[in-house]
PDB file of N, CA and C in Angstrom:
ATOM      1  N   UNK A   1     169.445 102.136  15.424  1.00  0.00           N
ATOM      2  CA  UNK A   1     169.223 102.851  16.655  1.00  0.00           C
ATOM      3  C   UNK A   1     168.320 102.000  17.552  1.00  0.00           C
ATOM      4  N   UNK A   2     168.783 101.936  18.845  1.00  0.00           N
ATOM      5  CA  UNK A   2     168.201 100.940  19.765  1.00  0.00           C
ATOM      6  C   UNK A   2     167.395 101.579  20.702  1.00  0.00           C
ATOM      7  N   UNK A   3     166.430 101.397  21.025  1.00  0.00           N
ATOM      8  CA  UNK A   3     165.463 102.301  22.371  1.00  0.00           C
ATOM      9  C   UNK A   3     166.018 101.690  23.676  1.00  0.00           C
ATOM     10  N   UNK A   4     165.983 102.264  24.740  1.00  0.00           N
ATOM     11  CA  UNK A   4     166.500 101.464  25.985  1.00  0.00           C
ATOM     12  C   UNK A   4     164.957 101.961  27.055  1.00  0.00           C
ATOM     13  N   UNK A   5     165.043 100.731  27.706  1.00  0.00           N
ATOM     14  CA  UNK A   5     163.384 100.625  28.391  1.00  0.00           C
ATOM     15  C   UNK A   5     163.963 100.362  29.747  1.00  0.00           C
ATOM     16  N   UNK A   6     163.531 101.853  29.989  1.00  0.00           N
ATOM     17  CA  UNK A   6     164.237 101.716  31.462  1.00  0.00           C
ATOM     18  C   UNK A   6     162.852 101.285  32.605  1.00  0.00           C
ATOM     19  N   UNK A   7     163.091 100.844  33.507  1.00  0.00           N
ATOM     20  CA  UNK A   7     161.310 100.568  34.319  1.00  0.00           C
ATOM     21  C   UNK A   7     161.672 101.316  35.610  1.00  0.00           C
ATOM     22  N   UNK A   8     160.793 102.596  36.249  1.00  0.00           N
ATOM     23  CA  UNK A   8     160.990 103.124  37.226  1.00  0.00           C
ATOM     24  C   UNK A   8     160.199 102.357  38.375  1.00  0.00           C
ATOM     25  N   UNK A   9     160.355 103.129  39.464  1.00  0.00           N
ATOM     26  CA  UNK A   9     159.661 102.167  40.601  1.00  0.00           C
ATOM     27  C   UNK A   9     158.200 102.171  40.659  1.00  0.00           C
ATOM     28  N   UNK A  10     157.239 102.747  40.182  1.00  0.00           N
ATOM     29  CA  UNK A  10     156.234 102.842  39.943  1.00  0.00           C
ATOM     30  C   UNK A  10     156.003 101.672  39.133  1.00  0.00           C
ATOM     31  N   UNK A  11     156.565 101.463  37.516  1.00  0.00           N
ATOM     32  CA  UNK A  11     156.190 100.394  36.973  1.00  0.00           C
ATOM     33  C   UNK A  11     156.956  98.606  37.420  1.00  0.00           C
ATOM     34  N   UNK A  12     157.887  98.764  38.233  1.00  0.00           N
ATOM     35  CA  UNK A  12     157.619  98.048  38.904  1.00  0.00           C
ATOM     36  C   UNK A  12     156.867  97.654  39.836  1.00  0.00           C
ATOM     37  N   UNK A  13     156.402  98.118  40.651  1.00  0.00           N
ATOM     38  CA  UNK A  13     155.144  97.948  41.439  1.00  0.00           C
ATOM     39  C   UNK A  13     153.484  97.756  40.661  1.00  0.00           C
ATOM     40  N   UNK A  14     153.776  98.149  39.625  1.00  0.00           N
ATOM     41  CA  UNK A  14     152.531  97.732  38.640  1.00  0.00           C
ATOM     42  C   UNK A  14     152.906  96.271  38.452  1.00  0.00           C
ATOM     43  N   UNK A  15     154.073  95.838  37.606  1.00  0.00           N
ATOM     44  CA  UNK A  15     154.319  94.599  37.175  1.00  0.00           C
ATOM     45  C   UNK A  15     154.270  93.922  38.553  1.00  0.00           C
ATOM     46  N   UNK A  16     154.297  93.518  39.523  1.00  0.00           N
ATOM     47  CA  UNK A  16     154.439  92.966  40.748  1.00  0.00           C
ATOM     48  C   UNK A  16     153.002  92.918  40.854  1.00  0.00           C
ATOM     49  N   UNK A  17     152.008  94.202  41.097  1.00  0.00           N
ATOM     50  CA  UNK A  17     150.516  93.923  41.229  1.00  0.00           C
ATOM     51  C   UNK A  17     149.819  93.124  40.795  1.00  0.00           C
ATOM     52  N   UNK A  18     150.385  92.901  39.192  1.00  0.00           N
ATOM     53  CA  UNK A  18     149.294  92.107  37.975  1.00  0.00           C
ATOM     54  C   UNK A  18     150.118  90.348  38.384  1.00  0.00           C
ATOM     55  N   UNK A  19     151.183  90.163  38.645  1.00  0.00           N
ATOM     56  CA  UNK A  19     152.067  89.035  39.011  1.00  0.00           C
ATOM     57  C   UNK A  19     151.035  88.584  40.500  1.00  0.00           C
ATOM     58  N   UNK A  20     150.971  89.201  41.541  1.00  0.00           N
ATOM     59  CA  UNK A  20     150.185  88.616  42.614  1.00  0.00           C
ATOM     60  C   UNK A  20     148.522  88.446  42.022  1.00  0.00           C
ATOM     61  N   UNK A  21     148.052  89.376  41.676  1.00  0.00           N
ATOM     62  CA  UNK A  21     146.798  89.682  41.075  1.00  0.00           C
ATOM     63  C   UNK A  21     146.761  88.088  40.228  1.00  0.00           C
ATOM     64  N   UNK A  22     147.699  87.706  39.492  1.00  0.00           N
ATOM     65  CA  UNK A  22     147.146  86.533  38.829  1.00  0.00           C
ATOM     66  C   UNK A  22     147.261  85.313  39.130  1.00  0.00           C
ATOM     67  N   UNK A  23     148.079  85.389  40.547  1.00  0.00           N
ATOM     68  CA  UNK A  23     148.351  84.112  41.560  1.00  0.00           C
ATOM     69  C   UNK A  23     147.134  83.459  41.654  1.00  0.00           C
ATOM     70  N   UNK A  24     146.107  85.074  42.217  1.00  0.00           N
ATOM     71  CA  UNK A  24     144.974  84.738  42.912  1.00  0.00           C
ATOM     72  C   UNK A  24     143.752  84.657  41.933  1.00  0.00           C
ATOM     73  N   UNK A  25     144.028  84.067  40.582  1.00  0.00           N
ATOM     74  CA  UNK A  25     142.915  84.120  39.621  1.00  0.00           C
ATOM     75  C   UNK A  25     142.521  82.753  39.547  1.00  0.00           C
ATOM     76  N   UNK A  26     143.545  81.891  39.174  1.00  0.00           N
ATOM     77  CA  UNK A  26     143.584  80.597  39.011  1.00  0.00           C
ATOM     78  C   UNK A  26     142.627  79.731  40.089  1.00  0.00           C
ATOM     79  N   UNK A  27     143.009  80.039  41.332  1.00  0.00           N
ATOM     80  CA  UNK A  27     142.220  79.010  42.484  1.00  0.00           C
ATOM     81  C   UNK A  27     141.038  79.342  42.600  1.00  0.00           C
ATOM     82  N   UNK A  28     140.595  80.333  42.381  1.00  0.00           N
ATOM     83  CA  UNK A  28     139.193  81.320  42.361  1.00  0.00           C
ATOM     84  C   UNK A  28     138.343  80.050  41.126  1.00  0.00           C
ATOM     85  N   UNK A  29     138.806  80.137  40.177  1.00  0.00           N
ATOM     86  CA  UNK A  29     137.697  78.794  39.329  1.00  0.00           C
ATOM     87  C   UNK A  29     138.612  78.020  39.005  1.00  0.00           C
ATOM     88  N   UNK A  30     139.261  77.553  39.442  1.00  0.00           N
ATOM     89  CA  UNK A  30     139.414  75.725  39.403  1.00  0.00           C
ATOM     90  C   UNK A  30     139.416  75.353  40.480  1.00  0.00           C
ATOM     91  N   UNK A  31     139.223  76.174  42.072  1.00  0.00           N
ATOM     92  CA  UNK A  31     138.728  76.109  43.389  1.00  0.00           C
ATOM     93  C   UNK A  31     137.549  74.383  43.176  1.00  0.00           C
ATOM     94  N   UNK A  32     136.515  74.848  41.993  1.00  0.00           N
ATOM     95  CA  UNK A  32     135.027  74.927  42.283  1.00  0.00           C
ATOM     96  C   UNK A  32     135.138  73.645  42.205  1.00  0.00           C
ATOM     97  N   UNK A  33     135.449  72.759  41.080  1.00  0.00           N
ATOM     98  CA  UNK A  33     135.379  71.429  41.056  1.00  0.00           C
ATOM     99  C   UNK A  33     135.844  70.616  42.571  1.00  0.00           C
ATOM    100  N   UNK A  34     136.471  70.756  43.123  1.00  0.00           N
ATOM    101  CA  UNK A  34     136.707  69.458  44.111  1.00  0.00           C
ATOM    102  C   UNK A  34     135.329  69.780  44.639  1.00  0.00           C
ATOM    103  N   UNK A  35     134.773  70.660  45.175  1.00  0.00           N
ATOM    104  CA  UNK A  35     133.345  70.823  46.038  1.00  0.00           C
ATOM    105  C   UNK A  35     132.125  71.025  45.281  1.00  0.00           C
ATOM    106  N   UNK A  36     132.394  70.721  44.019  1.00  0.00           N
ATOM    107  CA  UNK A  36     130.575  70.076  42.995  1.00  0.00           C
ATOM    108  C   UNK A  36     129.645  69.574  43.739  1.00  0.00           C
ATOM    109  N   UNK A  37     130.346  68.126  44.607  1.00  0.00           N
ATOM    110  CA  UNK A  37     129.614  66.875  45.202  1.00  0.00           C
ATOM    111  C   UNK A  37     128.891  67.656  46.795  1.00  0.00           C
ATOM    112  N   UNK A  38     129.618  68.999  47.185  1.00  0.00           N
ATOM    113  CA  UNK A  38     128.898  69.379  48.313  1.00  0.00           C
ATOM    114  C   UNK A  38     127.533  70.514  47.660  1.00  0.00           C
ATOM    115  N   UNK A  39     128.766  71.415  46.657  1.00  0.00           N
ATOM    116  CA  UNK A  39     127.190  72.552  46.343  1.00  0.00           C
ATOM    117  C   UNK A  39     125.838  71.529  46.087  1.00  0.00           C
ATOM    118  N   UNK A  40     126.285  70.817  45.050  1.00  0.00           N
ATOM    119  CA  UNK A  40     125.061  69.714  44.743  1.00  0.00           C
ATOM    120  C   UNK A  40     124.116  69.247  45.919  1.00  0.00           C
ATOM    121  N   UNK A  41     124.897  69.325  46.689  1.00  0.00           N
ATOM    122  CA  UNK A  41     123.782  68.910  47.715  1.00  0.00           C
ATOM    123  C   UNK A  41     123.169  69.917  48.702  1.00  0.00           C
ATOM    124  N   UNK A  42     123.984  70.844  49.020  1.00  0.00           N
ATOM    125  CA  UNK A  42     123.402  72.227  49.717  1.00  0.00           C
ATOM    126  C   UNK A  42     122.461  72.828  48.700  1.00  0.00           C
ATOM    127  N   UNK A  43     122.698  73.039  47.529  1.00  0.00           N
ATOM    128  CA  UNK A  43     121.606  73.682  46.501  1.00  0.00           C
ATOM    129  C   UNK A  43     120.988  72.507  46.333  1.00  0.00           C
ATOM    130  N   UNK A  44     120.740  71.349  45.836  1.00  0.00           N
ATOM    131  CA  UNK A  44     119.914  70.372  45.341  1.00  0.00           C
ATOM    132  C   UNK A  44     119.561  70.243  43.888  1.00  0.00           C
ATOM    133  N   UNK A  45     121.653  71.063  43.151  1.00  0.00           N
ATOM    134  CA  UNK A  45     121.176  70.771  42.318  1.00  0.00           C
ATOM    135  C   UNK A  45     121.508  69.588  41.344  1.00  0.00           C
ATOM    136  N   UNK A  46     121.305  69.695  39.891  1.00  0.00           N
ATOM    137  CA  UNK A  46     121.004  68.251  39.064  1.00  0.00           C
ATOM    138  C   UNK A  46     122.989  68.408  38.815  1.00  0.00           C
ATOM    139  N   UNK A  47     122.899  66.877  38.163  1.00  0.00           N
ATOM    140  CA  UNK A  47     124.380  67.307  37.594  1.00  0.00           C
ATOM    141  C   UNK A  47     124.636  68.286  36.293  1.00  0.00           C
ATOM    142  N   UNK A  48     123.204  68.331  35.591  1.00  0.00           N
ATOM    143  CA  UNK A  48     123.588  69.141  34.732  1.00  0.00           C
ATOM    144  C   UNK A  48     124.071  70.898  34.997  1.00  0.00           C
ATOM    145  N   UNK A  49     122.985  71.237  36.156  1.00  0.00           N
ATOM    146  CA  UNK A  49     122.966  72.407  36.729  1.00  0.00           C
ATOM    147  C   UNK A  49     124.678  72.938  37.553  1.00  0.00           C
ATOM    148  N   UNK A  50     125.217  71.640  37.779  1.00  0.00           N
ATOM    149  CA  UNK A  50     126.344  71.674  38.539  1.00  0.00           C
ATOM    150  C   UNK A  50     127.481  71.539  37.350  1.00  0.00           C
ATOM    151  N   UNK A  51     127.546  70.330  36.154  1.00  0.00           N
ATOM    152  CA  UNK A  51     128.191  71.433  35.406  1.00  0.00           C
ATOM    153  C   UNK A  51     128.422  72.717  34.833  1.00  0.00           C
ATOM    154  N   UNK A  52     126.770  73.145  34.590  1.00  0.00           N
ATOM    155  CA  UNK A  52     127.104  74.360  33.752  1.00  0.00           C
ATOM    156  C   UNK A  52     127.591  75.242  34.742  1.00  0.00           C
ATOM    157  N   UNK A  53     127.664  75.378  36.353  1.00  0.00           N
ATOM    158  CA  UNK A  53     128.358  75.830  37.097  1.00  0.00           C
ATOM    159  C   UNK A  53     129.280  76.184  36.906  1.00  0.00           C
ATOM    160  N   UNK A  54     130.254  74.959  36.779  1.00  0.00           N
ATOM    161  CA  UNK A  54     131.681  74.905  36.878  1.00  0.00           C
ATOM    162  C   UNK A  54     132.319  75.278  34.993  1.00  0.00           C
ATOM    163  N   UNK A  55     131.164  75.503  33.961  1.00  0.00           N
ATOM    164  CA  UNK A  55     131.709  75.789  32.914  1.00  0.00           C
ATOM    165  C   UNK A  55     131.036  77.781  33.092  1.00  0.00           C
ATOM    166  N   UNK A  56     130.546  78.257  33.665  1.00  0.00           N
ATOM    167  CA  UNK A  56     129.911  79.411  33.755  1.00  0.00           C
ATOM    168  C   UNK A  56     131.175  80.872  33.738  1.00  0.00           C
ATOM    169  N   UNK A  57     132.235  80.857  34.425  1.00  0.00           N
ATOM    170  CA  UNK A  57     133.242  81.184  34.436  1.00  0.00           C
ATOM    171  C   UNK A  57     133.698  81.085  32.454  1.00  0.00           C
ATOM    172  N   UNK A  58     134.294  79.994  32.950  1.00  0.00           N
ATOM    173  CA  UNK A  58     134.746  79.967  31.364  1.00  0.00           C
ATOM    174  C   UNK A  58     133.763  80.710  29.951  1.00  0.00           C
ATOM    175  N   UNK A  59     132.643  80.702  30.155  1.00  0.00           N
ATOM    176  CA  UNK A  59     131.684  80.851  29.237  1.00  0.00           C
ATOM    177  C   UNK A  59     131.875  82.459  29.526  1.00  0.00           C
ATOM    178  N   UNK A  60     131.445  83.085  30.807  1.00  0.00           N
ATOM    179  CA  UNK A  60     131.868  84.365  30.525  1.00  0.00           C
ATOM    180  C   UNK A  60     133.040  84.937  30.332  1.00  0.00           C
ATOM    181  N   UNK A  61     133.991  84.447  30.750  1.00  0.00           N
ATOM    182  CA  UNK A  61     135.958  85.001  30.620  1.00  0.00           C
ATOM    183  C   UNK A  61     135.815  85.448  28.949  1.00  0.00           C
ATOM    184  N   UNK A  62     134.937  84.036  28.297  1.00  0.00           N
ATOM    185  CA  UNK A  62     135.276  83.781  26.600  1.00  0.00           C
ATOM    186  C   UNK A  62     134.118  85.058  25.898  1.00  0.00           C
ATOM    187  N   UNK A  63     132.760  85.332  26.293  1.00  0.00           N
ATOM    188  CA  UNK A  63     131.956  86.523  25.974  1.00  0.00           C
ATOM    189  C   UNK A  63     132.699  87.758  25.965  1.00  0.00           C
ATOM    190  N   UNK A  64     133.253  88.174  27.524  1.00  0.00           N
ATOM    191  CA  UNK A  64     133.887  89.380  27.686  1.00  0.00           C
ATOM    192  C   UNK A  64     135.258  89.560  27.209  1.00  0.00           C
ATOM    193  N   UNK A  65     135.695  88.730  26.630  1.00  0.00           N
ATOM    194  CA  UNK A  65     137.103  88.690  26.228  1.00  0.00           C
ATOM    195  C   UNK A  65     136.815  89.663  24.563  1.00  0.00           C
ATOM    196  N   UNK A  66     136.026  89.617  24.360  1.00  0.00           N
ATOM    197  CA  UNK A  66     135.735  90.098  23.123  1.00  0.00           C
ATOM    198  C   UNK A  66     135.252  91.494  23.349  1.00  0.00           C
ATOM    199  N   UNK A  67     134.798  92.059  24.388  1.00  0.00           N
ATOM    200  CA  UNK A  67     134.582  93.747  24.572  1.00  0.00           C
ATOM    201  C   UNK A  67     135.628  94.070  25.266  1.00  0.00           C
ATOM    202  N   UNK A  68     136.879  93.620  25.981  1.00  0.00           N
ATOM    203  CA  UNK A  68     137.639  93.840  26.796  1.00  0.00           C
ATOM    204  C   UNK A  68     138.601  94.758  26.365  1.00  0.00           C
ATOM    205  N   UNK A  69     139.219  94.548  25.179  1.00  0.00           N
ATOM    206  CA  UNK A  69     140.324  95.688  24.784  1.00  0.00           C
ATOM    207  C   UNK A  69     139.507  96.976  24.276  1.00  0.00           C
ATOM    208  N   UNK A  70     138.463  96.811  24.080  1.00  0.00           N
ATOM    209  CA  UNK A  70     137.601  98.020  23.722  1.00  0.00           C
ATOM    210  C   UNK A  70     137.406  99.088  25.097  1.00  0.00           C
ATOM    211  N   UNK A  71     136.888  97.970  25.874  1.00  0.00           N
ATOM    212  CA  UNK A  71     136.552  98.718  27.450  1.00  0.00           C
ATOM    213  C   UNK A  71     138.515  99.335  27.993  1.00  0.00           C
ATOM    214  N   UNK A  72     139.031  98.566  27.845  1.00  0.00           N
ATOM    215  CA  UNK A  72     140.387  99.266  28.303  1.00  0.00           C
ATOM    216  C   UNK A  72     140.656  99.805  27.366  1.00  0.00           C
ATOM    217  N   UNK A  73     140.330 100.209  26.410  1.00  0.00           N
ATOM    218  CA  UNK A  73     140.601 101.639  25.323  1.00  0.00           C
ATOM    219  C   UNK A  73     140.049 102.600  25.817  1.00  0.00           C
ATOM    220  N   UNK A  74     138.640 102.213  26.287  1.00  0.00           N
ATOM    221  CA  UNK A  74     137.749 103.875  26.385  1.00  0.00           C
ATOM    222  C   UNK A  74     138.102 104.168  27.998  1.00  0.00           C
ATOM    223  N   UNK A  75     138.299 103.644  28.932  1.00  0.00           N
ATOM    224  CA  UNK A  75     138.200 103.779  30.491  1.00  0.00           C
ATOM    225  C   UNK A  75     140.338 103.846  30.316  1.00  0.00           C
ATOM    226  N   UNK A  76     140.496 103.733  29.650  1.00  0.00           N
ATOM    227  CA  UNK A  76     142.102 103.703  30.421  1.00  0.00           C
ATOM    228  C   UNK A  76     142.372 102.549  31.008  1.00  0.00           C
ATOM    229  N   UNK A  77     144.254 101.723  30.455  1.00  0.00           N
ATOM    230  CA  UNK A  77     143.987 100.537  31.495  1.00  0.00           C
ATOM    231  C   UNK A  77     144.156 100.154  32.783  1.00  0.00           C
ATOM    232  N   UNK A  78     144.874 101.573  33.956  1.00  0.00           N
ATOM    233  CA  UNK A  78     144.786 101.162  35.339  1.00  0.00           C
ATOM    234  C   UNK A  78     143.264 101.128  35.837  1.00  0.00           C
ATOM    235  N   UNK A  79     142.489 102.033  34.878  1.00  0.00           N
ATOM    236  CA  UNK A  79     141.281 102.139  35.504  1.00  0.00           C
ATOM    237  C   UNK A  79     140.192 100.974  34.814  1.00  0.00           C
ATOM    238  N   UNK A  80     140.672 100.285  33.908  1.00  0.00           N
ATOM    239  CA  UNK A  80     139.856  98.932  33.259  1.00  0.00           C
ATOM    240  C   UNK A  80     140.401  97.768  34.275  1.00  0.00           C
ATOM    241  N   UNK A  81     141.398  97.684  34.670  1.00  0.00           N
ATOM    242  CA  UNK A  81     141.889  97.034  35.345  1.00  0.00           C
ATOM    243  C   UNK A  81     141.576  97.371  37.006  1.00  0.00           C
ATOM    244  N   UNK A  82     141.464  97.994  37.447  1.00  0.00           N
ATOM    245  CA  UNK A  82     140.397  98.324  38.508  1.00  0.00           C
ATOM    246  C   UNK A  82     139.359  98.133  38.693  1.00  0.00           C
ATOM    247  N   UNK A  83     138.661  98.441  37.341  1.00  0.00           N
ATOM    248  CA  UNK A  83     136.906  98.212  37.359  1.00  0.00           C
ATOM    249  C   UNK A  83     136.529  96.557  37.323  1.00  0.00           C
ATOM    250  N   UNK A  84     137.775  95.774  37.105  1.00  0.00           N
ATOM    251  CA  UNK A  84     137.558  94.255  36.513  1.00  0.00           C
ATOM    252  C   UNK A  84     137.953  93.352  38.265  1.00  0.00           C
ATOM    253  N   UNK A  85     139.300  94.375  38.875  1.00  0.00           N
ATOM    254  CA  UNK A  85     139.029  93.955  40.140  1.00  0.00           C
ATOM    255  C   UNK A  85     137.551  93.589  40.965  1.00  0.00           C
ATOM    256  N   UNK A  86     137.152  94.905  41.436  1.00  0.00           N
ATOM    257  CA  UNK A  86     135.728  95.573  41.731  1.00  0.00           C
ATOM    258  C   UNK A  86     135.410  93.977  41.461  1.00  0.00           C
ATOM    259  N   UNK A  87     134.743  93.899  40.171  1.00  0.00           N
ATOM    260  CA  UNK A  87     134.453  93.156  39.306  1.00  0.00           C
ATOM    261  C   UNK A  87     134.358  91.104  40.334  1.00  0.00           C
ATOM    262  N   UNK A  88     135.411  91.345  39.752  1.00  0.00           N
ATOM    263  CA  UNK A  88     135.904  89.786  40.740  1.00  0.00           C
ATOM    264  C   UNK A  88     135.555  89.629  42.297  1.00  0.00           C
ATOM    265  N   UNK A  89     135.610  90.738  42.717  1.00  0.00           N
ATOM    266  CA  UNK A  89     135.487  90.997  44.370  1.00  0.00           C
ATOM    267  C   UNK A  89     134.222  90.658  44.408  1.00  0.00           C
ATOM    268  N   UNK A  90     133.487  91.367  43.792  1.00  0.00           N
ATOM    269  CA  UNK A  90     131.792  91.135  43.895  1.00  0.00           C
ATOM    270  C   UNK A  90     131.321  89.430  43.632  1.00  0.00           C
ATOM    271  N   UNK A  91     132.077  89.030  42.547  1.00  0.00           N
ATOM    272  CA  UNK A  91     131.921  87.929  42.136  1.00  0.00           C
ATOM    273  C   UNK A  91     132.214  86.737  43.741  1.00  0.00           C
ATOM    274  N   UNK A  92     133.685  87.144  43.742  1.00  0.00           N
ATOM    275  CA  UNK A  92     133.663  86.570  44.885  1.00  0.00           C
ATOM    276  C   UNK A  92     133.239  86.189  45.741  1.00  0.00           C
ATOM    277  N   UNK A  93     132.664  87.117  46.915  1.00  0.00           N
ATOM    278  CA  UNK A  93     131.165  87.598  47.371  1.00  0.00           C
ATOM    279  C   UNK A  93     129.970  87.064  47.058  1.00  0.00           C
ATOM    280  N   UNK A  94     129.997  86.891  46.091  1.00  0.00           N
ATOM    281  CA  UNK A  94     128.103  86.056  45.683  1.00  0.00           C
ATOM    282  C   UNK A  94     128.901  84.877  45.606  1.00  0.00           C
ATOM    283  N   UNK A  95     129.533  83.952  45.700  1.00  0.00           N
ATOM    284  CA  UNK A  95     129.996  82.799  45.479  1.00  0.00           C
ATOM    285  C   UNK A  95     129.211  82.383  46.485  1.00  0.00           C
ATOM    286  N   UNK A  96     130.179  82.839  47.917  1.00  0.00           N
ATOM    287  CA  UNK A  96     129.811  82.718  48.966  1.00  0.00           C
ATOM    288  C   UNK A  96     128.468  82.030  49.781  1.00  0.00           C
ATOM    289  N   UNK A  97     127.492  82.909  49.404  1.00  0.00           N
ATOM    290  CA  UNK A  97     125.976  83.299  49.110  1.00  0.00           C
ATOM    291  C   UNK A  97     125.313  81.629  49.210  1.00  0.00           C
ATOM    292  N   UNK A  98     124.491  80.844  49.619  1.00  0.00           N
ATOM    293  CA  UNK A  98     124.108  80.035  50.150  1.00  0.00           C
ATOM    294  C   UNK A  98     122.919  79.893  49.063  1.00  0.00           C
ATOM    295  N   UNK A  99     123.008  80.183  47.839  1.00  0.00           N
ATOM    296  CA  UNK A  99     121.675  80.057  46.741  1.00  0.00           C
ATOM    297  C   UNK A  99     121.813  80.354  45.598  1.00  0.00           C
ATOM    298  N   UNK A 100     121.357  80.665  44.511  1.00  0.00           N
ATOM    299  CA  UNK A 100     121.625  80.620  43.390  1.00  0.00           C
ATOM    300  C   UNK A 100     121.926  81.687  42.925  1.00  0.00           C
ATOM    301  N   UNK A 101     122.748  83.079  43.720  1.00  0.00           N
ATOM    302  CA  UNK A 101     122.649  83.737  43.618  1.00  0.00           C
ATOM    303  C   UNK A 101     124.377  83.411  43.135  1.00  0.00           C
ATOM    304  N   UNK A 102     125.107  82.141  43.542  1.00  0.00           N
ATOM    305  CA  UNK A 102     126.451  81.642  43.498  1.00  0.00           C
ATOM    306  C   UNK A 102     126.470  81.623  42.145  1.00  0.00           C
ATOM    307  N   UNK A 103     125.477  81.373  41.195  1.00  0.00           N
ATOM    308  CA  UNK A 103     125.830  81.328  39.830  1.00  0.00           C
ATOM    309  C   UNK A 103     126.363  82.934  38.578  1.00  0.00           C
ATOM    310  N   UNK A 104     125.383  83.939  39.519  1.00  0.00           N
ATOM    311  CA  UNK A 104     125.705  85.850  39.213  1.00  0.00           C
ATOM    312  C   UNK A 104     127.016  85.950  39.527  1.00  0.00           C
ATOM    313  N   UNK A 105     127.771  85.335  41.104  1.00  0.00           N
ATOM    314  CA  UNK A 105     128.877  85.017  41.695  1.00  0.00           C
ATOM    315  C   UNK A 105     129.951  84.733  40.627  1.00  0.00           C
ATOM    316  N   UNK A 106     129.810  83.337  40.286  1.00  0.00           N
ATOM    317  CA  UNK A 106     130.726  82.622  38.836  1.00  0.00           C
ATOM    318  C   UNK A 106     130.882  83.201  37.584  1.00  0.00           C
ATOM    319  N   UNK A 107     130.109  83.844  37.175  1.00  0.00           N
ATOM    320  CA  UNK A 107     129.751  84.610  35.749  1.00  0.00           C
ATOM    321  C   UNK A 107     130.676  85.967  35.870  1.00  0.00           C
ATOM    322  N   UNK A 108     130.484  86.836  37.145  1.00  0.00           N
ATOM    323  CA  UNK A 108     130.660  88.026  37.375  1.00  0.00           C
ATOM    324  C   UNK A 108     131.877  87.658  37.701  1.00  0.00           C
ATOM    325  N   UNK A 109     132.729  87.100  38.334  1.00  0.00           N
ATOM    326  CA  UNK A 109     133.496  86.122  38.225  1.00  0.00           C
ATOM    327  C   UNK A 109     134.678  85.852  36.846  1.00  0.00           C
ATOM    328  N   UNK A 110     133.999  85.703  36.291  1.00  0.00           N
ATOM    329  CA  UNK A 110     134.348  85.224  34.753  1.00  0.00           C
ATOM    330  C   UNK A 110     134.993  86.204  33.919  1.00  0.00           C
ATOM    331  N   UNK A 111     134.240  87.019  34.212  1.00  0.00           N
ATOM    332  CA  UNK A 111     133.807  88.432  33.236  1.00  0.00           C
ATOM    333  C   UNK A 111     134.852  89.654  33.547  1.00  0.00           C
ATOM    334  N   UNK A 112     135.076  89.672  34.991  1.00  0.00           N
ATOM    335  CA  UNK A 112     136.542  90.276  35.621  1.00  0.00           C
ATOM    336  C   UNK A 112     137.820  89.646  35.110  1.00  0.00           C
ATOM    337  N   UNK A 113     137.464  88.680  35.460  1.00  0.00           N
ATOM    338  CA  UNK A 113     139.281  87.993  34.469  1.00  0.00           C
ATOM    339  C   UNK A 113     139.517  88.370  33.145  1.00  0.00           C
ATOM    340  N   UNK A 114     138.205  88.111  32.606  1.00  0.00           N
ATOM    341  CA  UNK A 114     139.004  88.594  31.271  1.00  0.00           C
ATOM    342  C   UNK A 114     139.833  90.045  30.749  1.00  0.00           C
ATOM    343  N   UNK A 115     139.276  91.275  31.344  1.00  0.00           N
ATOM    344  CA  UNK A 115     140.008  92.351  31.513  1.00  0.00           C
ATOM    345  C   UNK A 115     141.541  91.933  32.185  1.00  0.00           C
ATOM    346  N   UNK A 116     141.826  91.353  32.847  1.00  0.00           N
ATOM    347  CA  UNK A 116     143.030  91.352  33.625  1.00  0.00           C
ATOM    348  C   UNK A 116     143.702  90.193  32.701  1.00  0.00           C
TER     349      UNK A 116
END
């Protein structure tokens, strides 16, 4: 006996959301590297400070990846997946930010992707 998986228009429009949604994940941190050589110099900071920058993302994606199916167990996943948007937006936003406040930016950042 075979199940047949039919997809109504609703879950298409979900699958389409998470498809654009992850267009826009990728350039968000691997954006950061071509412009190291400018933050470095608007912040003043060292190269070490400017790698762990550009590894800060990764370091949180890999922390939160490990509470993530838990958090979309207890919250539900349109609404874990919402809260991880939020999430990124904010991140986004402090990127921006002209101080070291770009590093809360990258992390928070980080930490949204991994839900999605």
């Amino acid at each position: 006996m075979t199940r047949s998986h039919s997809f109504t228009g609703s879950s298409w429009f979900f699958i389409v959301g998470i498809l654009f949604i992850s267009f826009n994940l990728r350039p968000a941190i691997t954006g950061i590297g071509p412009l190291v050589p400018y933050i470095k110099e608007d912040l003043g900071l060292s190269n070490t400070m400017a790698g762990f920058l550009t590894t800060l993302p990764l370091l949180t994606f890999a922390t939160f990846s490990l509470v993530s199916a838990r958090i979309g167990r207890r919250l539900g996943l349109a609404p874990a997946i919402g809260w991880a948007l939020v999430v990124i937006f904010i991140g986004t936003l402090l990127r921006y930010l002209p101080s070291l406040l770009a590093f809360f930016g990258d992390g928070s950042h980080g930490s949204g992707d991994c839900d999605l």
